[in-house]
Protein backbone atom coordinates (compact mmCIF):
# COMPACT_ATOMS: atom_id res chain seq x y z
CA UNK A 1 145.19 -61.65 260.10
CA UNK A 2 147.87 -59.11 258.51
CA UNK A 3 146.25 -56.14 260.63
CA UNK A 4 146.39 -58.43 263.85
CA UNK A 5 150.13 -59.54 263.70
CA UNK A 6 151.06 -55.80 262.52
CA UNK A 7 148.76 -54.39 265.58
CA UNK A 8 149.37 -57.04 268.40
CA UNK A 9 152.56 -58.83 267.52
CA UNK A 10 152.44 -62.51 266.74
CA UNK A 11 152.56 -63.65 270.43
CA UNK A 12 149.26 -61.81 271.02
CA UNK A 13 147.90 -62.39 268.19
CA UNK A 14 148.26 -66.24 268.95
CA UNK A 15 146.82 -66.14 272.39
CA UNK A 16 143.56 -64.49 271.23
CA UNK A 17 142.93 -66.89 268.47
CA UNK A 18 143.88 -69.82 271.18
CA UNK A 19 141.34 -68.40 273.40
CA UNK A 20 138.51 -68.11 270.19
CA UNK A 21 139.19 -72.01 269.01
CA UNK A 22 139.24 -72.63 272.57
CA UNK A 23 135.89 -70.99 273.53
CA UNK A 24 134.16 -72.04 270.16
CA UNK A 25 135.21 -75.59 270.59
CA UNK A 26 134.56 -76.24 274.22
CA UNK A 27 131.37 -74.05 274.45
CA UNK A 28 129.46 -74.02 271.32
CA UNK A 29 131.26 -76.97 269.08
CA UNK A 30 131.52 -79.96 271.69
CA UNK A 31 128.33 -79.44 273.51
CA UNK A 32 126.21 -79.65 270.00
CA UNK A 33 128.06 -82.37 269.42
CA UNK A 34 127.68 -84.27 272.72
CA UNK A 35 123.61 -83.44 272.02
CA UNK A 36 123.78 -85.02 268.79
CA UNK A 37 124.80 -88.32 270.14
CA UNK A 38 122.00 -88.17 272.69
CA UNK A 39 119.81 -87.45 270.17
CA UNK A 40 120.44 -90.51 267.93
CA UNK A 41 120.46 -92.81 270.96
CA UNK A 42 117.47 -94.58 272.72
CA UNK A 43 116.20 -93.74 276.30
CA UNK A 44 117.42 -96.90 277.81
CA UNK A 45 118.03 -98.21 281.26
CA UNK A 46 121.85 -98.19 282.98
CA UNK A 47 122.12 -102.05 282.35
CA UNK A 48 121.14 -101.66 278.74
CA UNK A 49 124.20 -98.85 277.69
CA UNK A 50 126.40 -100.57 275.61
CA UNK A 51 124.14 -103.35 275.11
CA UNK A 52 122.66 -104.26 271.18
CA UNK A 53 119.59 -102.02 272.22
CA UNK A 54 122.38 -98.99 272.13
CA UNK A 55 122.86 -98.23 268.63
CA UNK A 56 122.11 -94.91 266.77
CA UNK A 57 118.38 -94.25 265.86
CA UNK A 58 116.55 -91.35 263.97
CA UNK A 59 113.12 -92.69 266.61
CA UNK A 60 113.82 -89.54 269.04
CA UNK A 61 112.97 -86.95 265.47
CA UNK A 62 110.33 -89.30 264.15
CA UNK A 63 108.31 -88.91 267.96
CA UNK A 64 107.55 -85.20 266.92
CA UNK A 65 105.69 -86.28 263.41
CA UNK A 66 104.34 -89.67 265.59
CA UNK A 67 102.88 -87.22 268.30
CA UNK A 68 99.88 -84.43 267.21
CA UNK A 69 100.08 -82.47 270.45
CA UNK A 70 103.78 -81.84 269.77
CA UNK A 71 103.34 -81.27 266.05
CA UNK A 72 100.62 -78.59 267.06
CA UNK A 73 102.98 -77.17 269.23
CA UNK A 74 105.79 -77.12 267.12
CA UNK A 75 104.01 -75.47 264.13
CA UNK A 76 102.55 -72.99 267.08
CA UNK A 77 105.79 -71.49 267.65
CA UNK A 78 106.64 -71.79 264.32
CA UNK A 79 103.69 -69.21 263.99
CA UNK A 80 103.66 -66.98 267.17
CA UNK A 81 107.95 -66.38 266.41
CA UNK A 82 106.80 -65.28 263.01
CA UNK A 83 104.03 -63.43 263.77
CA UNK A 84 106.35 -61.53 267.07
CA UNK A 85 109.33 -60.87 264.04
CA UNK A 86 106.45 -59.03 261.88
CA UNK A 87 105.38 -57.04 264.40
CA UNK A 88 108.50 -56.34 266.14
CA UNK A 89 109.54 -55.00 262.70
CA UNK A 90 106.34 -53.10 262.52
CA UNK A 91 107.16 -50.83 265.39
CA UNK A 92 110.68 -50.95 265.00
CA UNK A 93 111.18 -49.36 261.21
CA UNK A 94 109.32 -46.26 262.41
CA UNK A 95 111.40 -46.05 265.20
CA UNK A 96 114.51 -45.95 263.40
CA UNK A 97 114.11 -44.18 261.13
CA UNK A 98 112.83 -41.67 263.17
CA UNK A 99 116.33 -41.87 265.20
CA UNK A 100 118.15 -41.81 262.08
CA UNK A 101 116.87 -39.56 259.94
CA UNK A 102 114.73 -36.84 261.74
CA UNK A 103 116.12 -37.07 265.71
CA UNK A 104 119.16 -34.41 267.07
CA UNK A 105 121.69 -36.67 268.11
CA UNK A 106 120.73 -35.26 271.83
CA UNK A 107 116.75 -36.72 271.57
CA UNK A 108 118.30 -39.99 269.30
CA UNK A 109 120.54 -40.49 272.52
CA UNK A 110 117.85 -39.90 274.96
CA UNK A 111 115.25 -42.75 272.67
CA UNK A 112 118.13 -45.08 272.94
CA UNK A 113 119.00 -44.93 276.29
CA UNK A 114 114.98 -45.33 277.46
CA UNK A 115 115.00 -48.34 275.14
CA UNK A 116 118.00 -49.75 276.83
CA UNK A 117 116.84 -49.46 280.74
CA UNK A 118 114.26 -51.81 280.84
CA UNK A 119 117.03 -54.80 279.98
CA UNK A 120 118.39 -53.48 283.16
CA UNK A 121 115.79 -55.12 285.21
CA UNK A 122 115.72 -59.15 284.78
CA UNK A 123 113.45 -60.58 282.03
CA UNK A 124 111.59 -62.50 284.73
CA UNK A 125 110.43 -59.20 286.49
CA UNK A 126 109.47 -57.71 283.28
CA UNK A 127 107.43 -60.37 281.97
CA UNK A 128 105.51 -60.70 285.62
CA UNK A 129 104.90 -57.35 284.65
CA UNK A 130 103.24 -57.79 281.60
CA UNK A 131 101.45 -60.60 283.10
CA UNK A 132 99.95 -57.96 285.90
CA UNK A 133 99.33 -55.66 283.25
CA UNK A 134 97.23 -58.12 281.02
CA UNK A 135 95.54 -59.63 283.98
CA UNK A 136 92.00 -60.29 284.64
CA UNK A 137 91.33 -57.54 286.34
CA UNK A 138 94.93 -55.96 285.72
CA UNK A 139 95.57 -52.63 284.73
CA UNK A 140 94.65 -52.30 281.56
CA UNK A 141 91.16 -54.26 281.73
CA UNK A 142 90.86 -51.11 284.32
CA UNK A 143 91.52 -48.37 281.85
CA UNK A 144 89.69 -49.51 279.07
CA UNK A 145 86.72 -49.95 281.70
CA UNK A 146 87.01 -46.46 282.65
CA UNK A 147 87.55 -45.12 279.13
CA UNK A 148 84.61 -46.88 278.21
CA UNK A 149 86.45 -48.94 275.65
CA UNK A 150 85.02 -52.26 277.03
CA UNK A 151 82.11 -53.29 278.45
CA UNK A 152 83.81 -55.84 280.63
CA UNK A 153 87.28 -57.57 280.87
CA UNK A 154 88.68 -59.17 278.30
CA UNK A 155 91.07 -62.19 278.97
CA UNK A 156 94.05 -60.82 276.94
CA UNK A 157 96.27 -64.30 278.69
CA UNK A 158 94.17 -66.66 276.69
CA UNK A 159 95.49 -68.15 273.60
CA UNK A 160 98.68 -67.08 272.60
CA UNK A 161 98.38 -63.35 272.68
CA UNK A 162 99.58 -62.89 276.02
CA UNK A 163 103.11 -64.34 274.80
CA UNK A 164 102.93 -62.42 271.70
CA UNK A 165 103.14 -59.04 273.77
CA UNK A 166 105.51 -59.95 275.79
CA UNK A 167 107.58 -60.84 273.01
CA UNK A 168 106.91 -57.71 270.86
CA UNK A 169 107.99 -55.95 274.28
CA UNK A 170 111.02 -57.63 275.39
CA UNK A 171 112.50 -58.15 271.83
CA UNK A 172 112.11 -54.80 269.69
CA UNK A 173 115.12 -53.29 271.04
CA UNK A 174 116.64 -56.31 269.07
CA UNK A 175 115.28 -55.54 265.98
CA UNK A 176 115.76 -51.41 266.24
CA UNK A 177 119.20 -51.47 266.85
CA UNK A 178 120.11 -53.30 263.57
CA UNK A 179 117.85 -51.28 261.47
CA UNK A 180 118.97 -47.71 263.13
CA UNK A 181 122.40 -48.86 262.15
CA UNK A 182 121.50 -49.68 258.54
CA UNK A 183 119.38 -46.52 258.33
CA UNK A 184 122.12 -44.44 259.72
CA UNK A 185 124.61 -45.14 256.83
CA UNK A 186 122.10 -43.89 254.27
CA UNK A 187 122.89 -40.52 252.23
CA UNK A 188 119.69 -38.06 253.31
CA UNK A 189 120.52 -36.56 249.94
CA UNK A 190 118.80 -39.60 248.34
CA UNK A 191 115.88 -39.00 250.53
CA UNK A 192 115.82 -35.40 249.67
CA UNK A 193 115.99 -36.15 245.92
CA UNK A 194 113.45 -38.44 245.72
CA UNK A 195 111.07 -35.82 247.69
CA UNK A 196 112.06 -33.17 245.42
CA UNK A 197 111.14 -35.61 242.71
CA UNK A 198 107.73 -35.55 244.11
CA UNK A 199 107.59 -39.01 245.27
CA UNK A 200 105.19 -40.18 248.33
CA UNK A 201 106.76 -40.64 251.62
CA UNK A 202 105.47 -44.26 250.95
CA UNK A 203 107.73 -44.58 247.95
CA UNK A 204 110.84 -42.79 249.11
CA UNK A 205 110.48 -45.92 252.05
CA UNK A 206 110.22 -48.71 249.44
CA UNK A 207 112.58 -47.90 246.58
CA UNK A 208 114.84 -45.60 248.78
CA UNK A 209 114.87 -46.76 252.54
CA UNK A 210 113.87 -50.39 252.44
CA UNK A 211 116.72 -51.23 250.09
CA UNK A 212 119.18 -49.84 251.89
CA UNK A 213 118.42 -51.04 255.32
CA UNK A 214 118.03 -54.63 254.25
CA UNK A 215 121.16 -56.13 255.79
CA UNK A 216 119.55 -54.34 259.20
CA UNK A 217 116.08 -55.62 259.06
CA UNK A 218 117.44 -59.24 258.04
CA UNK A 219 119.93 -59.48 261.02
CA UNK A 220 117.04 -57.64 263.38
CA UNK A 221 114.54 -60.41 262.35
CA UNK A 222 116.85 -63.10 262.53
CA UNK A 223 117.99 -62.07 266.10
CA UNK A 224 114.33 -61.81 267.29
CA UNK A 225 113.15 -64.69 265.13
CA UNK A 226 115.45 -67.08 267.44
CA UNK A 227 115.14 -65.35 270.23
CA UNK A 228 111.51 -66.06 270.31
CA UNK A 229 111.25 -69.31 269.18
CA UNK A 230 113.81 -70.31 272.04
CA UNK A 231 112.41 -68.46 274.33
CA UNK A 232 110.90 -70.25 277.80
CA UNK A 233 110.05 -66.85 280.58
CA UNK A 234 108.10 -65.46 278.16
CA UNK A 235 105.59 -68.16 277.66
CA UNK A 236 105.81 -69.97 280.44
CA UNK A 237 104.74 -67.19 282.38
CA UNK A 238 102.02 -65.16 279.78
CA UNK A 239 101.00 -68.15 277.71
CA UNK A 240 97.50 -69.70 278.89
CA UNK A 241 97.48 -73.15 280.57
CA UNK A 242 96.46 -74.92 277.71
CA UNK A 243 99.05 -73.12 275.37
CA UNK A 244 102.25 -74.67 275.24
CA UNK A 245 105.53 -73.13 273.47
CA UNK A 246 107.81 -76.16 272.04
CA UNK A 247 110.59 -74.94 274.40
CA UNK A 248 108.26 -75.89 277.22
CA UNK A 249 108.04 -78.96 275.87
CA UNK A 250 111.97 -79.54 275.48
CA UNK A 251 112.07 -78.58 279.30
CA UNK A 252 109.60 -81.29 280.06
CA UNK A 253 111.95 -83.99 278.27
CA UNK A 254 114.75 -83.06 279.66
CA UNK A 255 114.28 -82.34 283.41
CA UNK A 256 110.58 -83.43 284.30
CA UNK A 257 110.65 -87.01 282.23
CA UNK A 258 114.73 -87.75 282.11
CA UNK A 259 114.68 -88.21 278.69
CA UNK A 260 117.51 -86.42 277.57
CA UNK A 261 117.59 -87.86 273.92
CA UNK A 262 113.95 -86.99 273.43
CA UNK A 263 115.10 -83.79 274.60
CA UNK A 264 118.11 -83.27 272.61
CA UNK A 265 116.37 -84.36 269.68
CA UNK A 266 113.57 -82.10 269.75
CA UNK A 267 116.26 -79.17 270.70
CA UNK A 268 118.29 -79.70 267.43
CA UNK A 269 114.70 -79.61 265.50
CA UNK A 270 113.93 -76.10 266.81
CA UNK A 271 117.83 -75.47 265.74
CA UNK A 272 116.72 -76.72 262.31
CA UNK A 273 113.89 -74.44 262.35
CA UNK A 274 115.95 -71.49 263.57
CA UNK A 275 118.88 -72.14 260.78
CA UNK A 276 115.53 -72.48 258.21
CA UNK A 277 114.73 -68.94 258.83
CA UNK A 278 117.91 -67.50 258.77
CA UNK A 279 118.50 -69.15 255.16
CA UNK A 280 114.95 -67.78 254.25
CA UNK A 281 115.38 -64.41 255.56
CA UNK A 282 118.78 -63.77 253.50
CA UNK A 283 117.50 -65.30 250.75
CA UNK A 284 113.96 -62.66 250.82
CA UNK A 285 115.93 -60.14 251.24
CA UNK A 286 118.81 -61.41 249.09
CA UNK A 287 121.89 -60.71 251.41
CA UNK A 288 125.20 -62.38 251.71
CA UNK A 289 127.06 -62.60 255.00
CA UNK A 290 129.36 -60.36 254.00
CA UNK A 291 125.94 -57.74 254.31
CA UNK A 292 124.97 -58.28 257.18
CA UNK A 293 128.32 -58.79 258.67
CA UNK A 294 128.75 -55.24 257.74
């Protein structure tokens, strides 16, 4: 606050913290809160608001545990967000450390910029392009034909798989970025002395690397963590028809059966879930905000 009034001036200073309470309140803290109350109210009829039927309720949460299709579901993308963050990370940390450690900064800014072009293009042509690619008889079914891979197509869009790759695709950038940052701010002369040392490259990653690019990977699986579990393209365009995501499901409330409390309800349980992993990933890695903040 010091810096700000001795770098703005205090009338400056004021506006721009006006316009963050302003911007929190009316577009992150009221509408939570305004989906709260819909989610602790019944579905009822116009005649019945404000009638003794309209009290607060915790029915909308129990209908999740009450319902096994939506449980499934639920503990599906539970699973497939995990399983996207672990692989996401798996061809990420290579990455990284590759354009931290061993790139010029000329081929680190030519990596970066070829990982940044595809978000150029909307996310709804890219995933129709995965969903070519993985076809039937799509592209890659053709190559692995040819190659003599495969002795006939394989349905890559059944199950969940399909979502999982377009996941892994459309949110490693999220999870490099981080980690190259993190990476970046390590001495190579700990790398080099722990090679002179005559440890294995796998050890000089665990006891050198690893622990020093923990705020990274924590804040790069945290931002793909969430941004797979609330994502709705991705697998309502690659997942197979009888493979539902839970924020399908939260569309369905909301828009196809009116029932915005249901809705609401099951959106602040896939909140839960999301603040769940962020706890658990801070506390795995044991970092502080103040960590990853940096």
């Amino acid at each position: 606050m010091k810096y700000l009034l001795s770098r703005y001036g205090a009338t400056l200073t004021g506006g721009m913290i006006l316009a963050t309470f302003v911007w929190l309140a009316g577009m992150v803290i009221l509408p939570y809160l305004v989906m709260a109350d819909f989610s602790l109210r019944p579905n009822l009829l116009p005649a019945d608001l404000g009638s003794d039927k309209d009290h607060y309720t915790l029915d909308n949460y129990g209908t999740l545990f009450r319902n096994e299709i939506h449980f499934v579901v639920f503990l599906r993308t539970l699973w497939g967000s995990a399983l996207a963050t672990l692989l996401c990370l798996c061809v990420a940390y290579p990455v990284a450390y590759f354009l931290a450690m061993i790139a010029t900064p000329a081929q680190a800014a030519t990596m970066l910029l070829l990982l940044v072009i595809p978000f150029w293009i909307n996310e709804i042509l890219r995933t129709f392009a995965w969903f070519i690619i993985l076809a039937y008889n799509g592209p890659l079914n053709g190559v692995l034909r040819l190659s003599g891979l495969i002795s006939g197509p394989i349905r890559w869009l059944s199950g969940s798989w399909g979502v999982i790759a377009g996941m892994v695709y459309a949110y490693t950038v999220f999870m490099v970025f981080p980690v190259y940052n993190a990476i970046l701010s390590l001495d190579r002369n700990q790398v080099e002395a722990a090679r002179d040392l005559g440890a294995p490259l796998w050890r000089i990653h665990w006891r050198v690397v690893i622990p020093h690019a923990k705020p990274g990977i924590t804040v790069g699986c945290i931002l793909v963590f969430t941004a797979a579990a609330g994502s709705y393209i991705v697998p309502s365009i690659l997942a197979a028809p009888g493979t539902r995501w839970f924020t399908e499901i939260i569309y369905q409330w909301f828009y196809e059966g009116q029932n915005w409390q249901q809705g609401s309800a099951y959106a602040f349980l896939l909140l839960v879930l999301c603040l769940a992993f962020v706890l658990g990933m801070m506390r795995l890695f044991r970092v502080g905000l103040s960590d990853i903040a940096r």
